[in-house]
Protein backbone atom coordinates (compact mmCIF):
# COMPACT_ATOMS: atom_id res chain seq x y z
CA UNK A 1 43.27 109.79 -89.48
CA UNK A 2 40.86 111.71 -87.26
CA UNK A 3 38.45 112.04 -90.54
CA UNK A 4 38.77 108.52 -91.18
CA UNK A 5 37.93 107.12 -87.75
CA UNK A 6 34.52 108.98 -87.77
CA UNK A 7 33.36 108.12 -91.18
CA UNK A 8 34.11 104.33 -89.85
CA UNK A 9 32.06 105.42 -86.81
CA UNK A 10 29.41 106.92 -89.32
CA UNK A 11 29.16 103.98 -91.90
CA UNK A 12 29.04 101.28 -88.48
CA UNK A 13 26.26 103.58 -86.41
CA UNK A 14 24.33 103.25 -89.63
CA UNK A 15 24.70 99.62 -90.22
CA UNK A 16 24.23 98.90 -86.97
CA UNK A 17 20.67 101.01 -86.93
CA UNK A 18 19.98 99.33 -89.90
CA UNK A 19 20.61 95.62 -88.43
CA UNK A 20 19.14 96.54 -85.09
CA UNK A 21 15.52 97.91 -86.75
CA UNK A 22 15.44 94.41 -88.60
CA UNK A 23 16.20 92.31 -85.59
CA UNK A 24 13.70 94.09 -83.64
CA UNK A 25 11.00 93.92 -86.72
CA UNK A 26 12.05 89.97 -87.00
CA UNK A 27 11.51 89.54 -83.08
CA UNK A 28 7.75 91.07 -83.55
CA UNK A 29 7.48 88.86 -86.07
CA UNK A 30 8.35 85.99 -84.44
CA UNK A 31 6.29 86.90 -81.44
CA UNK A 32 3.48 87.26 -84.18
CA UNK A 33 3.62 83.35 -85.00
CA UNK A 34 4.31 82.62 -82.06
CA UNK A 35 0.93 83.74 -80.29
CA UNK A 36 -0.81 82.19 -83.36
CA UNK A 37 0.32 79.07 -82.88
CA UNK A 38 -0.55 79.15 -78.93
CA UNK A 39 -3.68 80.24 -80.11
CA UNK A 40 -3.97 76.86 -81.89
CA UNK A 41 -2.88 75.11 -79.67
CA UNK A 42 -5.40 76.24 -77.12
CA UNK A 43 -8.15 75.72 -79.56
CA UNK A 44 -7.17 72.15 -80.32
CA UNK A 45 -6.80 71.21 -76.73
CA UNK A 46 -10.97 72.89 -76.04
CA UNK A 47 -11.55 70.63 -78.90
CA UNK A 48 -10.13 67.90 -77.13
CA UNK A 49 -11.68 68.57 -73.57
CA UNK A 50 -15.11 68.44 -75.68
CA UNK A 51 -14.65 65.41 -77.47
CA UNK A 52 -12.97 63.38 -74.49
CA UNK A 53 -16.43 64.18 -72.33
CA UNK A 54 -18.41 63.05 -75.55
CA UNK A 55 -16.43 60.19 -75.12
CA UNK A 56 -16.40 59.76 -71.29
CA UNK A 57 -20.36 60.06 -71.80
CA UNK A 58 -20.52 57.69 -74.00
CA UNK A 59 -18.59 55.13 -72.39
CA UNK A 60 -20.44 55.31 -68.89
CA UNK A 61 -23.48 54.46 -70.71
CA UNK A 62 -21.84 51.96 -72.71
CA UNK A 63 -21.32 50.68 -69.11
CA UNK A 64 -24.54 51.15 -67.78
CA UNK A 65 -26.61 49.70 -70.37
CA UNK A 66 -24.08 46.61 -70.29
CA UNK A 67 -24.19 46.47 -66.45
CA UNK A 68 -28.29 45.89 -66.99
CA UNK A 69 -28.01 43.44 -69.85
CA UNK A 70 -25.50 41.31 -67.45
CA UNK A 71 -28.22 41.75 -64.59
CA UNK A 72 -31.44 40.83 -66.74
CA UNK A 73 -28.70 37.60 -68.43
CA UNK A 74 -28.07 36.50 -65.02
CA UNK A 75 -31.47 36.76 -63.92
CA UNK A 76 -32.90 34.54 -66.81
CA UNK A 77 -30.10 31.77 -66.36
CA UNK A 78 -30.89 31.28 -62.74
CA UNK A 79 -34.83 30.57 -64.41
CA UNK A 80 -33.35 28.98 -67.38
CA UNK A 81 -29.72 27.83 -67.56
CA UNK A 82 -30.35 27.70 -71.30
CA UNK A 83 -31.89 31.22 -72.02
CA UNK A 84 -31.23 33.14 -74.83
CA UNK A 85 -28.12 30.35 -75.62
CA UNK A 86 -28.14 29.16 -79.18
CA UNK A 87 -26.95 26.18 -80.69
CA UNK A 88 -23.37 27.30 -81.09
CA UNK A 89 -23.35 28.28 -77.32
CA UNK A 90 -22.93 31.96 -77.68
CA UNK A 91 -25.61 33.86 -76.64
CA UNK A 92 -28.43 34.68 -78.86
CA UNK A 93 -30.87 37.94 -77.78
CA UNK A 94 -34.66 37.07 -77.26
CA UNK A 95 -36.26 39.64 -78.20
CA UNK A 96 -38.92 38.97 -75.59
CA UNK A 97 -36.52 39.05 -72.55
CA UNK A 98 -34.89 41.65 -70.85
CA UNK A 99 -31.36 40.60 -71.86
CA UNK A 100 -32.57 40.59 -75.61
CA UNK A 101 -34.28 44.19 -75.27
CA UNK A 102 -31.27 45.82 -73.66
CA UNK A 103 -28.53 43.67 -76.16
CA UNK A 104 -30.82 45.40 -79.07
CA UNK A 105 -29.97 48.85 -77.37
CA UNK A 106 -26.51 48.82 -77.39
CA UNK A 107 -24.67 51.84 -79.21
CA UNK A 108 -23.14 50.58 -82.66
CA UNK A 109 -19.42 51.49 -81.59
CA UNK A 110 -20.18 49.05 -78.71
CA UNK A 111 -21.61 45.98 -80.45
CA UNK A 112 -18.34 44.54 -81.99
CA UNK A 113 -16.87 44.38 -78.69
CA UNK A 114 -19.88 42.83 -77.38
CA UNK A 115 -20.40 40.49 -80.04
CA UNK A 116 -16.34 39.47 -79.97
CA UNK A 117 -16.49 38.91 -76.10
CA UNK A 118 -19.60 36.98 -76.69
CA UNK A 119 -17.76 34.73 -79.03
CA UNK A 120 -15.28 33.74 -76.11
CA UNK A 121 -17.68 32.25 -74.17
CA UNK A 122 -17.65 34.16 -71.32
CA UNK A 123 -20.30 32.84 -69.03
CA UNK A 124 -18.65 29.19 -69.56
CA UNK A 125 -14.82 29.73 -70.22
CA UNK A 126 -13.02 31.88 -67.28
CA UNK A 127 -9.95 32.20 -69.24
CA UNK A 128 -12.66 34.70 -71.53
CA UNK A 129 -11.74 38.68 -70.60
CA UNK A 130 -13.66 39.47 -67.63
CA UNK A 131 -15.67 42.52 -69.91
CA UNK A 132 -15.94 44.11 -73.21
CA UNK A 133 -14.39 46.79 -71.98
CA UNK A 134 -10.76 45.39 -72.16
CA UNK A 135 -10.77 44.20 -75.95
CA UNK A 136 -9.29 45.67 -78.54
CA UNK A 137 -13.12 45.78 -80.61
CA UNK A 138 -14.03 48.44 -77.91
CA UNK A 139 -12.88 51.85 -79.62
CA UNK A 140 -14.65 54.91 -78.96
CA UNK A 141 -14.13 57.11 -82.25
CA UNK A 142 -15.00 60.64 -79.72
CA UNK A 143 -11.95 59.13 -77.92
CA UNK A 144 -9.46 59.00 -80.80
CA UNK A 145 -10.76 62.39 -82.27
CA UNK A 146 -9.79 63.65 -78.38
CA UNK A 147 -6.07 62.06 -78.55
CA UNK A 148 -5.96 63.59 -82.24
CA UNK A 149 -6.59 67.14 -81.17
CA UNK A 150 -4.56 66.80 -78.18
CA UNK A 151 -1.50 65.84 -80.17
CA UNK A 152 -2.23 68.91 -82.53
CA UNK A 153 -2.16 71.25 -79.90
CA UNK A 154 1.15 69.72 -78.65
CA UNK A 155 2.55 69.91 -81.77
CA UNK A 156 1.11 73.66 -81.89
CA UNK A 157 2.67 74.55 -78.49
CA UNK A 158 5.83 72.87 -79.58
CA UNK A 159 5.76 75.15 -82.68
CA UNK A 160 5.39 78.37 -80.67
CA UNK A 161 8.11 77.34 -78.02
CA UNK A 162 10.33 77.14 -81.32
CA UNK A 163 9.09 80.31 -82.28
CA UNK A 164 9.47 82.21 -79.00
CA UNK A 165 13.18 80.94 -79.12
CA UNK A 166 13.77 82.53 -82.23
CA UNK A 167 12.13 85.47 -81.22
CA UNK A 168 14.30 86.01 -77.86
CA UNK A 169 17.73 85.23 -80.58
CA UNK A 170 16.62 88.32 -82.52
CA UNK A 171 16.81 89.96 -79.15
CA UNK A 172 20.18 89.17 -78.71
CA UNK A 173 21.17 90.34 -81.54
CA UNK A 174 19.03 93.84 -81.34
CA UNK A 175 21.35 93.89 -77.90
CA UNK A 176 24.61 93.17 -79.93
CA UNK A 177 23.82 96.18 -82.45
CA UNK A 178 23.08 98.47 -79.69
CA UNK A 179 26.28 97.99 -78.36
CA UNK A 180 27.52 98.45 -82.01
CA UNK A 181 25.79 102.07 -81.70
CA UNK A 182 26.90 102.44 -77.95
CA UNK A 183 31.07 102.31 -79.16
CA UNK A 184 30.52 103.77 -82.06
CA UNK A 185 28.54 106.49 -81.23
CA UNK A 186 30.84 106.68 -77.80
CA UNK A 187 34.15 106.94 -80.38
CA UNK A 188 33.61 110.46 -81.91
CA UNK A 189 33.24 111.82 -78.94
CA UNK A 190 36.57 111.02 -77.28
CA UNK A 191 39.99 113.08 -77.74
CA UNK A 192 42.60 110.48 -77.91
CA UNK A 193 43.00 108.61 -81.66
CA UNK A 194 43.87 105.45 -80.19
CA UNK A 195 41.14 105.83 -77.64
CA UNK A 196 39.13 106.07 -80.84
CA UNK A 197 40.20 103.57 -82.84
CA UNK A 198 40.26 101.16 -80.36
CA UNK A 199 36.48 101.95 -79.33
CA UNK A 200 35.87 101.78 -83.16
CA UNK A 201 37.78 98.32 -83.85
CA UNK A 202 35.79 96.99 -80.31
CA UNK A 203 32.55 97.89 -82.83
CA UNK A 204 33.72 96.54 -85.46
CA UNK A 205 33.78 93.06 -83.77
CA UNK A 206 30.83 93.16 -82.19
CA UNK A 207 29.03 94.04 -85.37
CA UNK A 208 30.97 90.95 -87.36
CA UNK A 209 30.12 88.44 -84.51
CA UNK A 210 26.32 89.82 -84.75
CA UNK A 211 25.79 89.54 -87.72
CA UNK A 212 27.28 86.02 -87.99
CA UNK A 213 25.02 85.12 -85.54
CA UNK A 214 21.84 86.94 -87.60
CA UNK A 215 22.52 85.54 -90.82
CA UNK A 216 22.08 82.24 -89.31
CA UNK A 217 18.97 82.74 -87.96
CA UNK A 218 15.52 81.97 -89.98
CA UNK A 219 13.58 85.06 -91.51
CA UNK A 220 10.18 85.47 -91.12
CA UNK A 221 8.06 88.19 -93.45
């Protein structure tokens, strides 16, 4: 009985060193991806900070210039109630005024929100939106590169909190097979045969429920 007890306490201290060197080599692994993806994730999000101040940038001169070209509009009216108004009643730029310099200036991602608040009659119709600024024509393409990057890096981050998880459940299991090599190793050295075969069975169990737990767990290589 004594002979059988230890090569159970043999085959389960080499099982368990077996399981307990692949949890730990799965837990680097994990830890691996893991700091790759925050590494994405913190590259996407620098991307981001750049491209939302491209965008910022662009926007306050977007304002500016329009700011001017309301100035120089108002300006002309109070000369000429009719200047720079075509025959449709939506402002036309004259190209010798002010107005018609600065409308010529605008950036190219500005002009169909110009052009669209132009067409609701704004300096007649107070119902109009009181700017550009607040239609939907107004898009800033820096500004939707931004929000792209930033919800790559979340997705990133969200990937390496996974991955971190997994990493800490390898852990537990590396914990659980230690244990297994604790009782087993623990279970030759005592005199009593029950003492020993209860130590043994106590590994037994622990190794089952460990690796139940690892086999459920994802594998990285």
């Amino acid at each position: 009985m004594r002979d059988r007890i230890e090569l159970v306490a043999t085959v389960l201290l080499a099982l368990a060193t077996v399981l307990t060197a692949w949890s730990a080599f799965e837990s680097t692994k994990w830890s691996g991806t893991q700091a790759t993806h925050f590494a994405r994730a913190s590259a996407l999000r620098t991307d981001s900070a750049k491209e939302a101040s491209t965008a910022n940038a662009q926007e306050v001169v977007d304002v500016d210039v329009f700011v001017s070209w309301a100035s120089a509009v108002a300006q002309e009216r109070q000369r000429d109630p009719n200047a720079s108004i075509g025959a449709d009643g939506i402002y036309q730029p004259d190209p010798a005024e002010l107005s018609g310099f600065l409308f010529e200036r605008f950036r190219d991602e500005f002009q169909p929100a110009i052009k669209a608040w132009l067409a609701m009659h704004p300096l007649e119709d107070p119902e109009a939106a009181p700017t550009p600024f607040s239609l939907p024509e107004y898009h800033l393409a820096a500004r939707q590169r931004s929000e792209k990057l930033a919800a790559g890096a979340n997705v990133e981050a969200a990937l390496a909190r996974r991955d971190n998880q997994r990493g800490d459940n390898y852990v537990l299991t590396t914990v659980l097979f230690a244990s297994v090599l604790f009782f087993a190793g623990v279970s030759t050295k005592l005199g009593s045969t029950r003492n020993r075969m209860l130590t043994v069975g106590l590994a037994v169990l622990v190794l089952i429920a460990g690796m139940s737990i690892l086999f459920t767990f994802p594998v990285q290589i």
